[in-house]
C-alpha atoms as a PDB file:
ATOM      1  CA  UNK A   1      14.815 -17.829  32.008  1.00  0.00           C
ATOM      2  CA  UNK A   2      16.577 -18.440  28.692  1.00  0.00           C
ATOM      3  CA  UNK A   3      19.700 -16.944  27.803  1.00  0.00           C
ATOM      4  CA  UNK A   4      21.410 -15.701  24.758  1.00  0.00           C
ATOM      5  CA  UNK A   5      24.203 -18.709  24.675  1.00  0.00           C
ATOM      6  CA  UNK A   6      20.335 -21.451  25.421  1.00  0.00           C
ATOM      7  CA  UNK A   7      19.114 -19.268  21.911  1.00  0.00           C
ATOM      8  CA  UNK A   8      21.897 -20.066  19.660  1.00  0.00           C
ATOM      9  CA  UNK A   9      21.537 -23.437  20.172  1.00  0.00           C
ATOM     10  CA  UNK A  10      18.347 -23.172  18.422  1.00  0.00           C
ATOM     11  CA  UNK A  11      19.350 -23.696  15.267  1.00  0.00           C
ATOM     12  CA  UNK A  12      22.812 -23.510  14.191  1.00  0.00           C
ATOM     13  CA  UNK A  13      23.146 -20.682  11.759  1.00  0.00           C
ATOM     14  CA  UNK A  14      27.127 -19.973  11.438  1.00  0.00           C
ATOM     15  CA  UNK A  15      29.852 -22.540   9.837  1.00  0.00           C
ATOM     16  CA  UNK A  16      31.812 -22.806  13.200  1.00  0.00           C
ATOM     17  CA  UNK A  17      28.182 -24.197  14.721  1.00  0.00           C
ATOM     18  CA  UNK A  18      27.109 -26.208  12.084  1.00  0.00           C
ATOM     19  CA  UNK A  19      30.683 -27.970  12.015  1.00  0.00           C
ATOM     20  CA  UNK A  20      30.147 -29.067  15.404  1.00  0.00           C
ATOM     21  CA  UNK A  21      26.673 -30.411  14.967  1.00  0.00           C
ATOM     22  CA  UNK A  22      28.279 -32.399  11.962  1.00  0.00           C
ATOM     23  CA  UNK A  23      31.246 -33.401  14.034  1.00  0.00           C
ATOM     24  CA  UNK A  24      28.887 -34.286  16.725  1.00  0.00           C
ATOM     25  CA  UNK A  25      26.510 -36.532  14.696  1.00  0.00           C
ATOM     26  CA  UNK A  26      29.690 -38.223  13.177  1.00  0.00           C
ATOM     27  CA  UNK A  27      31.092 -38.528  16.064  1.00  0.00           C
ATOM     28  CA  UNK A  28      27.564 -40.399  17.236  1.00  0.00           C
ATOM     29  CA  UNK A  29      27.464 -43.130  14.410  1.00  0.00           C
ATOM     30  CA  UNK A  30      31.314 -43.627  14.869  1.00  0.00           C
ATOM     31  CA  UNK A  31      30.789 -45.093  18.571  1.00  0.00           C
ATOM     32  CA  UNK A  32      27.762 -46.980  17.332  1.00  0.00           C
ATOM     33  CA  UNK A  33      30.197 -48.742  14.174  1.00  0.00           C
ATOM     34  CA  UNK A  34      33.245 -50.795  14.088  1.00  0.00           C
ATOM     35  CA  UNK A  35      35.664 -47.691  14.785  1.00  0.00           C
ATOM     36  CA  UNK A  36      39.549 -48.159  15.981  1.00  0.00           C
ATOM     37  CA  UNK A  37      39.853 -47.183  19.193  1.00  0.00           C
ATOM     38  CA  UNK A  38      42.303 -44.195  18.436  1.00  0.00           C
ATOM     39  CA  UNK A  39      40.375 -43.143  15.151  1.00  0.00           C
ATOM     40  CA  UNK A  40      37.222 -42.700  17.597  1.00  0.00           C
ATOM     41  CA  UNK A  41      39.479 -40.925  20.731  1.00  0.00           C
ATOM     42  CA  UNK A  42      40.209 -38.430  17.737  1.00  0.00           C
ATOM     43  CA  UNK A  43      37.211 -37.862  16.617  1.00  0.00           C
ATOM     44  CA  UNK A  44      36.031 -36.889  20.100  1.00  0.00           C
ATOM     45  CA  UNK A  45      39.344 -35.050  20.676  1.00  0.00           C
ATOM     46  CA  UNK A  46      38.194 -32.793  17.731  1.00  0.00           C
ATOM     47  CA  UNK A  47      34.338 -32.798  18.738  1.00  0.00           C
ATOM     48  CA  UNK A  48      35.707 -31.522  21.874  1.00  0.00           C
ATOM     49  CA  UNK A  49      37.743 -28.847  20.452  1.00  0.00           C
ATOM     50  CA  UNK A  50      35.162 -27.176  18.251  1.00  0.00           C
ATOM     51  CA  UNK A  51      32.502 -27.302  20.749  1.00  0.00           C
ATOM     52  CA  UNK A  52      34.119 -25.648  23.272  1.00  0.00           C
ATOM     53  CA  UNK A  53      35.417 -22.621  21.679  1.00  0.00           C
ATOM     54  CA  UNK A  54      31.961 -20.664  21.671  1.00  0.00           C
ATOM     55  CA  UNK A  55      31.204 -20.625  24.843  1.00  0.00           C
ATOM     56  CA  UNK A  56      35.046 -20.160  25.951  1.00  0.00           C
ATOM     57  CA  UNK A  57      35.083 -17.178  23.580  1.00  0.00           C
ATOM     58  CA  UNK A  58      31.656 -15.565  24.986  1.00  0.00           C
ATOM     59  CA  UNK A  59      32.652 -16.477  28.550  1.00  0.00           C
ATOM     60  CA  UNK A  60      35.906 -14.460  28.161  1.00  0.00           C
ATOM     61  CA  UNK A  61      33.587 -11.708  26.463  1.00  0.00           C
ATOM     62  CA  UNK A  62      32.661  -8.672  28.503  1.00  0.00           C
ATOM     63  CA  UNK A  63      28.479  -9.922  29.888  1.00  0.00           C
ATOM     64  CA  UNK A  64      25.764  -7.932  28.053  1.00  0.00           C
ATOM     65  CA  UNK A  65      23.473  -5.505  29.670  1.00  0.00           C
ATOM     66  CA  UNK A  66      20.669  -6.275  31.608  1.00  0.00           C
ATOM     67  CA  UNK A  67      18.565  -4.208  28.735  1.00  0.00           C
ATOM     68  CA  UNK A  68      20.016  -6.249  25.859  1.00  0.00           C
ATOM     69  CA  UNK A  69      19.576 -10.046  28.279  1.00  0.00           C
ATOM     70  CA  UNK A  70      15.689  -8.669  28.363  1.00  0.00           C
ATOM     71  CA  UNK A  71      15.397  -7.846  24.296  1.00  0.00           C
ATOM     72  CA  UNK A  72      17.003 -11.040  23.818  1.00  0.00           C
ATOM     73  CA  UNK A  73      14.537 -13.138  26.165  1.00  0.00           C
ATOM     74  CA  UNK A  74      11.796 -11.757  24.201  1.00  0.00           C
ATOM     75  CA  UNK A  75      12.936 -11.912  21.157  1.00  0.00           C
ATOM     76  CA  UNK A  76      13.070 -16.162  22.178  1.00  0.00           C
ATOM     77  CA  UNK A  77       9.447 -16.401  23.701  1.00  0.00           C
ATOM     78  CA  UNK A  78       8.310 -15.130  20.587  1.00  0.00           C
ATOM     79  CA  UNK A  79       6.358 -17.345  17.906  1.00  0.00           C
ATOM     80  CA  UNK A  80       8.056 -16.137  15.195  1.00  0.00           C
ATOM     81  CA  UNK A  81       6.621 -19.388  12.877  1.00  0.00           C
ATOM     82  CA  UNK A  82       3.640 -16.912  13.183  1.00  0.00           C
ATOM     83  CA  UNK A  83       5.374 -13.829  11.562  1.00  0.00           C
ATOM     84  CA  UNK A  84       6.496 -12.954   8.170  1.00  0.00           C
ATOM     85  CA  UNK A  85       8.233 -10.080   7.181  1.00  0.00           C
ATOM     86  CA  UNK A  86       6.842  -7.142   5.298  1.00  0.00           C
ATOM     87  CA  UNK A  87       7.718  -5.487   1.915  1.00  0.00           C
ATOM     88  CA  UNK A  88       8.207  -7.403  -1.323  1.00  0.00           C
ATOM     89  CA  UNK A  89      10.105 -10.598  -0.612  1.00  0.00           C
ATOM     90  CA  UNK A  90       7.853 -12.743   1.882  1.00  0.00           C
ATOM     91  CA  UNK A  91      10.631 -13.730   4.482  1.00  0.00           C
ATOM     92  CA  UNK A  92       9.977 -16.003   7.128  1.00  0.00           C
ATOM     93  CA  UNK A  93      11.205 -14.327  10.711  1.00  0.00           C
ATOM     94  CA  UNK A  94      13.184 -16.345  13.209  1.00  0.00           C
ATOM     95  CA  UNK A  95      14.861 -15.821  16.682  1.00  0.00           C
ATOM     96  CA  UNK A  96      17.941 -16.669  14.972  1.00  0.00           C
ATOM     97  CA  UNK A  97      18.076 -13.240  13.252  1.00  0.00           C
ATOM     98  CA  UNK A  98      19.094 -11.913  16.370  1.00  0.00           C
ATOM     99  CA  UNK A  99      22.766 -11.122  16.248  1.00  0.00           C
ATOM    100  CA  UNK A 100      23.486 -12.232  19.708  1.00  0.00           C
ATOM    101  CA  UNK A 101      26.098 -11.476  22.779  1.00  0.00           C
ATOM    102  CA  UNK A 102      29.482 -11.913  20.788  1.00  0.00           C
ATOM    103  CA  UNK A 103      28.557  -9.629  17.803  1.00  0.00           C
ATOM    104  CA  UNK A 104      26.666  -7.349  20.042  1.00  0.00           C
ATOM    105  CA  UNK A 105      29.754  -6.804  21.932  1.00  0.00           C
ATOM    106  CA  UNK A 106      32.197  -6.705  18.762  1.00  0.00           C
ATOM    107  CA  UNK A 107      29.997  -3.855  17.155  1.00  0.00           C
ATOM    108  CA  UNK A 108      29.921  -2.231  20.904  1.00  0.00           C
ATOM    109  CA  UNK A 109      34.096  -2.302  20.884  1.00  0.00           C
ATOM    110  CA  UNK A 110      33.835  -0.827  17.531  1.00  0.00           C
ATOM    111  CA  UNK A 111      31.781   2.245  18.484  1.00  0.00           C
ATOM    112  CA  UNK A 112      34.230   2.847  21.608  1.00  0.00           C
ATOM    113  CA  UNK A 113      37.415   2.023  18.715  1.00  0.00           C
ATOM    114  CA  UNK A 114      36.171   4.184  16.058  1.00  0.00           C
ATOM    115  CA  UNK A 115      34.541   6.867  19.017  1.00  0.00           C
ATOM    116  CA  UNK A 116      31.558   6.823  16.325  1.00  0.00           C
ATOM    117  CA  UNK A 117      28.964   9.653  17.183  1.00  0.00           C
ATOM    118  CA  UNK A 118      26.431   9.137  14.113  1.00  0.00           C
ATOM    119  CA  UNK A 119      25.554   5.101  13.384  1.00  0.00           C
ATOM    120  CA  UNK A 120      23.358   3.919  10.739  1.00  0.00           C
ATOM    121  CA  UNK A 121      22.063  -0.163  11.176  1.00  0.00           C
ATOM    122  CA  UNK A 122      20.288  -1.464   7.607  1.00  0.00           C
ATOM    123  CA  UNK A 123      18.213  -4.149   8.968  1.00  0.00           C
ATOM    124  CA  UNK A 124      17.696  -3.919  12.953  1.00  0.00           C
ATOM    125  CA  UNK A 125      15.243  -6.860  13.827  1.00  0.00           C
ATOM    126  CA  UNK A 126      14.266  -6.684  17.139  1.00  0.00           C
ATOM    127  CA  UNK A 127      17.269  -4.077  18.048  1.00  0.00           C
ATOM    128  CA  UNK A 128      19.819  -6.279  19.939  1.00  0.00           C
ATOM    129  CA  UNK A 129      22.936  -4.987  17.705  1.00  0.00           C
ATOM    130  CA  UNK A 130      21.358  -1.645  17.638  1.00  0.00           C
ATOM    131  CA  UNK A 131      21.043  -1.459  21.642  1.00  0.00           C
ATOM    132  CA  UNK A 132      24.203  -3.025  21.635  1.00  0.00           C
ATOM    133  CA  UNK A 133      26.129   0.183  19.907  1.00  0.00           C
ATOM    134  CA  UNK A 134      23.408   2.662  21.518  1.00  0.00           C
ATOM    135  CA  UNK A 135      25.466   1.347  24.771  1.00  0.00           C
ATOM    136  CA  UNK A 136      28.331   2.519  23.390  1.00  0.00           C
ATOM    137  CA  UNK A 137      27.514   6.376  21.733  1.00  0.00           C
ATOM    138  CA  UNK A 138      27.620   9.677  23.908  1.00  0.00           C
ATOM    139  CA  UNK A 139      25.179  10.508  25.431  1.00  0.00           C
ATOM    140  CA  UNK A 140      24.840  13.125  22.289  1.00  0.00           C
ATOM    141  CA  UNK A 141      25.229  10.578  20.294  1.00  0.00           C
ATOM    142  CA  UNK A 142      22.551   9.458  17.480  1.00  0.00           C
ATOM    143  CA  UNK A 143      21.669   5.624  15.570  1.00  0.00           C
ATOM    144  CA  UNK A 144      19.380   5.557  12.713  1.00  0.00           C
ATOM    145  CA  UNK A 145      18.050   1.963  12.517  1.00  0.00           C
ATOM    146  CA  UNK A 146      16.528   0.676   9.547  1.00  0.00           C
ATOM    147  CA  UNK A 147      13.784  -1.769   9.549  1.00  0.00           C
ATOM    148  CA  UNK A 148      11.079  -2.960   6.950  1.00  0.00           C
ATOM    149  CA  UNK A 149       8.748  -4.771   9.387  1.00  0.00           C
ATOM    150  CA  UNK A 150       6.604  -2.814  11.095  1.00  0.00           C
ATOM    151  CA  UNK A 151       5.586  -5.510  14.089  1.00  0.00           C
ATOM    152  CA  UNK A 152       9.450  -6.279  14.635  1.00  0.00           C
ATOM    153  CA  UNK A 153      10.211  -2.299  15.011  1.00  0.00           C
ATOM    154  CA  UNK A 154       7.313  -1.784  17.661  1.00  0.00           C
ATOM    155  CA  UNK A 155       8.762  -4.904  19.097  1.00  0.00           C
ATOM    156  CA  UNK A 156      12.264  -3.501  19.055  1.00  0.00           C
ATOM    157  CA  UNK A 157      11.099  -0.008  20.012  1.00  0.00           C
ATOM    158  CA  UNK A 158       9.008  -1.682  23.011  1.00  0.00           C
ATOM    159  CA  UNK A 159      12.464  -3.401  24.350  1.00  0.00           C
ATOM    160  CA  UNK A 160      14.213  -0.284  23.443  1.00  0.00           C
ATOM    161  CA  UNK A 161      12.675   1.629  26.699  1.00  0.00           C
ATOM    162  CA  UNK A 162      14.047  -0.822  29.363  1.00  0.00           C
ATOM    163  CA  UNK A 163      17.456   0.714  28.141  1.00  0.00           C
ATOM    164  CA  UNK A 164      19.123   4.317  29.494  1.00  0.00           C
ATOM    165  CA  UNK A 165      20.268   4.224  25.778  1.00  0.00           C
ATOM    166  CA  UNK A 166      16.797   3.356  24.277  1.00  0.00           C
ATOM    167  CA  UNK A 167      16.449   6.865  23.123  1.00  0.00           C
ATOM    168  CA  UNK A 168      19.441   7.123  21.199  1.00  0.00           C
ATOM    169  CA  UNK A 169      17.848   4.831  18.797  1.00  0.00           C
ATOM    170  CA  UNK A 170      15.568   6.349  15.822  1.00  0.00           C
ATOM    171  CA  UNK A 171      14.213   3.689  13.597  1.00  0.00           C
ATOM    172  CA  UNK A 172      12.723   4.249   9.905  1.00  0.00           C
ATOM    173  CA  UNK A 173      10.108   1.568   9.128  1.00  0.00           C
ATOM    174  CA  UNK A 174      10.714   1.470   5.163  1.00  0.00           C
ATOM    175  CA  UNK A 175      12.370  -0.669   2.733  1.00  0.00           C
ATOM    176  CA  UNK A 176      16.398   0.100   3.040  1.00  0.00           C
ATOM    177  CA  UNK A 177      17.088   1.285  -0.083  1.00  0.00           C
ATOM    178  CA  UNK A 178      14.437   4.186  -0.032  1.00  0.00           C
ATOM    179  CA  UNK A 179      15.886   5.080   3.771  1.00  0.00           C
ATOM    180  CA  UNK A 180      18.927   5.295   2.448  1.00  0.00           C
ATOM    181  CA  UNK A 181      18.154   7.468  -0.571  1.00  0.00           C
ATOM    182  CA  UNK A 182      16.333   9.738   1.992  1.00  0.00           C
ATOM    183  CA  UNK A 183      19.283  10.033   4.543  1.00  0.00           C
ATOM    184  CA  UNK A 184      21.672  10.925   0.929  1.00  0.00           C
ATOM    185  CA  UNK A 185      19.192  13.434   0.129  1.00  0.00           C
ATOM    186  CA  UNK A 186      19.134  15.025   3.509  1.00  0.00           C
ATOM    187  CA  UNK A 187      22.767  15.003   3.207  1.00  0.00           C
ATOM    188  CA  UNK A 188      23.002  12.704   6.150  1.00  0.00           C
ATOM    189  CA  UNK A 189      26.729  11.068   7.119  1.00  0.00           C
ATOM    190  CA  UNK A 190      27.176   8.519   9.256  1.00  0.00           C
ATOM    191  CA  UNK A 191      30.699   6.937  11.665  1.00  0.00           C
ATOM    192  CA  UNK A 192      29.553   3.540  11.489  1.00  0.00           C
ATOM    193  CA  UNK A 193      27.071   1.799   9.332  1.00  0.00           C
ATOM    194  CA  UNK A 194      26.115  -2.057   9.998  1.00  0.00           C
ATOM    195  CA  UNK A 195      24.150  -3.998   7.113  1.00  0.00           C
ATOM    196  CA  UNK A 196      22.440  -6.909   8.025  1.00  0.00           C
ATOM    197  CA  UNK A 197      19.167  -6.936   5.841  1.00  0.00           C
ATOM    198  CA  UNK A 198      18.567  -8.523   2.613  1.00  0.00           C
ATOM    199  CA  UNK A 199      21.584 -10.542   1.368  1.00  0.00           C
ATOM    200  CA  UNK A 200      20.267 -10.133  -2.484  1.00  0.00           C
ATOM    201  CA  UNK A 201      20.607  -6.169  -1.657  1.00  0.00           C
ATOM    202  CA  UNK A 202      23.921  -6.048  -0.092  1.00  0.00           C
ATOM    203  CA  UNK A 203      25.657  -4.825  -3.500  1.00  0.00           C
ATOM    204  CA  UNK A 204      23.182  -1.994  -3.464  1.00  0.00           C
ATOM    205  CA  UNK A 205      23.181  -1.170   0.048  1.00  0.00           C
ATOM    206  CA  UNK A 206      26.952  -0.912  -0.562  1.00  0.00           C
ATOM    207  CA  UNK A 207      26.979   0.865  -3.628  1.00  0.00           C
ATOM    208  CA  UNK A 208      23.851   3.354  -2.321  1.00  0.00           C
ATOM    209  CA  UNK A 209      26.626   4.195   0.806  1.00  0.00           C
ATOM    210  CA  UNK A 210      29.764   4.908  -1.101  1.00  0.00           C
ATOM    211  CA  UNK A 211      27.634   6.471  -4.029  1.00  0.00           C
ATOM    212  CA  UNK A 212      26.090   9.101  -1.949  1.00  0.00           C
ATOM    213  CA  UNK A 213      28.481   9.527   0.710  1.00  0.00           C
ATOM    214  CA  UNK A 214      26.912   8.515   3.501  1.00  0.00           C
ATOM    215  CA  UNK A 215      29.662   7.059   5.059  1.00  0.00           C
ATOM    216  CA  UNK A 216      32.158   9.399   6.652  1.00  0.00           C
ATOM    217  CA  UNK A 217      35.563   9.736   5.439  1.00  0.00           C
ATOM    218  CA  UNK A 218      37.372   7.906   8.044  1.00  0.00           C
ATOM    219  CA  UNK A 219      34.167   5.712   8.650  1.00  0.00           C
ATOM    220  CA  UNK A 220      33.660   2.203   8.581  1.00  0.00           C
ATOM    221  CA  UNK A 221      31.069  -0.342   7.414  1.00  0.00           C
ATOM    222  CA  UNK A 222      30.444  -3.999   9.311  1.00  0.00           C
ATOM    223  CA  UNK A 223      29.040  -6.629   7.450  1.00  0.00           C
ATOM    224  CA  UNK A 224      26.897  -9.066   8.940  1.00  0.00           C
ATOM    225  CA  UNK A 225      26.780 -12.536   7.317  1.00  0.00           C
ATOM    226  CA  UNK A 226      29.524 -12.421   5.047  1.00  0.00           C
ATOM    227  CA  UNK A 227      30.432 -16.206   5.261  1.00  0.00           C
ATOM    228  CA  UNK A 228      26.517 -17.447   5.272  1.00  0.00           C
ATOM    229  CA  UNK A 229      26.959 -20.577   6.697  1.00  0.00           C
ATOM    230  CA  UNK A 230      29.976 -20.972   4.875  1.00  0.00           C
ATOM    231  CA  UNK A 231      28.094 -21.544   1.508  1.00  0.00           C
ATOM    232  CA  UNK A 232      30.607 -18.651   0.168  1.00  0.00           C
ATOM    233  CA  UNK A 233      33.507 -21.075   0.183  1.00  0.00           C
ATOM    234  CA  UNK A 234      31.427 -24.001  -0.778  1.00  0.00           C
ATOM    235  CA  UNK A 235      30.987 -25.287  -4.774  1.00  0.00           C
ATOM    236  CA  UNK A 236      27.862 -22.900  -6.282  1.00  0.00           C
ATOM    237  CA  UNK A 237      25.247 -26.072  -6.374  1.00  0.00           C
ATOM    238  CA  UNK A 238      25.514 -26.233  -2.706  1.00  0.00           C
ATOM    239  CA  UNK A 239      24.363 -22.113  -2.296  1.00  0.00           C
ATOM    240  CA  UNK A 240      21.138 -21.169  -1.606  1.00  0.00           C
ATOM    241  CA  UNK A 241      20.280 -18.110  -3.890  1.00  0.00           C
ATOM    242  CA  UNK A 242      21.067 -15.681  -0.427  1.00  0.00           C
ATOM    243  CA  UNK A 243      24.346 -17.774  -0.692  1.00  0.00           C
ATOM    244  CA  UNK A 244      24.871 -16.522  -4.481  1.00  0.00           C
ATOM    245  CA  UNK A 245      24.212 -13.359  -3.283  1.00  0.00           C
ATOM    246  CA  UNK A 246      26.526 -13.155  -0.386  1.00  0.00           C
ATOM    247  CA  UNK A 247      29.396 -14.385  -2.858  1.00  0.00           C
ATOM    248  CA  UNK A 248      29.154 -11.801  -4.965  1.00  0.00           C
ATOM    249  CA  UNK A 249      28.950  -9.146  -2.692  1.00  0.00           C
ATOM    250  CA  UNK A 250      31.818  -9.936  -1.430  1.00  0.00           C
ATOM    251  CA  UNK A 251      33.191 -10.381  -4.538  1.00  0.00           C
ATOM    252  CA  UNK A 252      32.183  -6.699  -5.542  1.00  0.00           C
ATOM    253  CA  UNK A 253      33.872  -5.299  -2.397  1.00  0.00           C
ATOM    254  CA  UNK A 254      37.179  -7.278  -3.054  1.00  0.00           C
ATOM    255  CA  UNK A 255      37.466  -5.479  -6.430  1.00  0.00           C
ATOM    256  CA  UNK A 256      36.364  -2.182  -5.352  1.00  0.00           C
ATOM    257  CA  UNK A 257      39.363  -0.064  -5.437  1.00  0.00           C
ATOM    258  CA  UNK A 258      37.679   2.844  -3.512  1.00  0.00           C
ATOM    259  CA  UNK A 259      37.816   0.162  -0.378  1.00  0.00           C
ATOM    260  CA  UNK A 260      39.913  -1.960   1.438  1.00  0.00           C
ATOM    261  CA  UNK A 261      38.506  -4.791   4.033  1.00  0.00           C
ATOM    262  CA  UNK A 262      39.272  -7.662   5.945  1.00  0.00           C
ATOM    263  CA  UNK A 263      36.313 -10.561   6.487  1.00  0.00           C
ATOM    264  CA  UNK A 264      36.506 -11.785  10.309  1.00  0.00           C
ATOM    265  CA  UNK A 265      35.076 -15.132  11.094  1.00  0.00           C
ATOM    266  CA  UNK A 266      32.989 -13.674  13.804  1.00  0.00           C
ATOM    267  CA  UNK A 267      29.608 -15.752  14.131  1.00  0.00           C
ATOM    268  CA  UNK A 268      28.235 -15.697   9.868  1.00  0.00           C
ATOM    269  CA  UNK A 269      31.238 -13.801   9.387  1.00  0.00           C
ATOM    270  CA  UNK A 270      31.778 -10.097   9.968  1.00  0.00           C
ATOM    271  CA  UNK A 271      33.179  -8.204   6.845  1.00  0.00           C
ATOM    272  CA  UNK A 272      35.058  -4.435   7.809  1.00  0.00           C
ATOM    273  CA  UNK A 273      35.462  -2.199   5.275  1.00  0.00           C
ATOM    274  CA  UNK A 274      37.263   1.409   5.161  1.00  0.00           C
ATOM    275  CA  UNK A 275      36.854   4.108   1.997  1.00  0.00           C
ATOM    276  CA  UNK A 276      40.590   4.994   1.075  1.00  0.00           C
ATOM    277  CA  UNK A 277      39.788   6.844  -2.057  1.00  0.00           C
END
């Protein structure tokens, strides 16, 4: 059976993994080359170091459900190389999309912290984060989940019945944006919204929120991705364009006097953001 720490060593996808792959490979030619003794003992002092503060952290994290270990096993056996994602950007779907014990559980505390009733997800996958703060709601509670893909929201929806909290979940299989223009117009307001869809849309998802209020006054937005592979703090030749995109979102949000935020490095990075005007 594979678990969620066996998937994220797929590929890794945040800065904090691939530094230790990089320290790691270093770390592999040093012992193979003409290295001082105590230049090599701390290089694997540091190796060390980084790779075991991962799996300390998620072994000191509260375990995830049996629902959310099932959605995450499937989400792995999957042949994703097989599946591209709807609407007008071709995207190429991967297991690493899935956001993964440590997040699940931040975005769970958050529910509990915030005692959020209403929460909106833009961009679900196949539902781990959103089963992850379903876990957390009343049991009057409501999510909205917003997901492009068609195939990956049956697939969610599918995992989403092994779960007591499966039914707190709605999901709207449309591009973001027009969901969100729909849950403005029906005057929809939401406790907690998490974006984690198209980086090149963040600044509108963002702007679409605040714009049209759907984010209650003493809300708060997470922000999945916000270092991307820490191309944000990296010189602009070495971004991808999502990396572009990602740096000036959270550009945007930094001068946006209507907010105030604070970027975690939580996995991608995790960006929190308040309205105080």
């Amino acid at each position: 059976m594979t678990s969620v720490k066996e998937i994220s060593k797929a590929r890794p996808v945040t800065p904090h993994g691939i530094l230790v792959q990089e320290l790691q490979t270093t770390l592999a030619m040093a012992e193979n080359a003409n290295i001082p003794a105590d230049i090599l003992a701390n290089l694997r002092q540091i190796s060390q170091l980084a790779a075991g503060l991962e799996p300390y952290i998620s072994a000191c994290t509260t375990p995830e459900s049996a629902a959310l270990t099932t959605l995450a096993q499937k989400t792995s056996a999957e042949d994703w190389r097989q599946r591209f994602g709807d609407g007008e950007t071709v995207r190429q779907l991967e297991q690493e999309m899935l956001s993964g014990h440590l997040e699940g559980q931040t975005l769970k505390m958050f529910v509990h912290l915030t005692k959020a009733k209403r929460v909106l997800e833009v961009g679900m996958f196949t539902g781990y984060s959103a089963l992850a703060m379903a876990e957390a709601l009343p049991s009057d509670g409501k999510l909205v989940a917003c997901e492009v893909d068609a195939y990956v929201a049956n697939f969610a929806q599918t995992c989403f019945q092994n779960s007591p909290d499966g039914d707190k979940i709605s999901v709207e299989v449309a591009p973001a944006l027009e969901t969100l223009s729909k849950l403005a117009a029906a005057g929809e307001c939401f406790d907690l919204i998490f974006i984690d869809a198209d980086k090149q849309e963040y600044v509108a998802y963002f702007q679409t929120i605040l714009d049209n209020h759907l984010l209650a006054p003493d809300g708060l937005i997470c922000v999945d991705n916000t270092l991307l592979q820490g191309q944000v703090y990296l010189s602009p030749e070495q971004r991808t364009t999502n990396g572009e995109a990602i740096t000036h979102f959270n550009r945007i949000v930094a001068q946006d006097p209507r907010v105030e935020q604070v970027l975690l490095p939580v996995r991608d990075g995790l960006t929190l953001i308040k309205r105080v005007q």
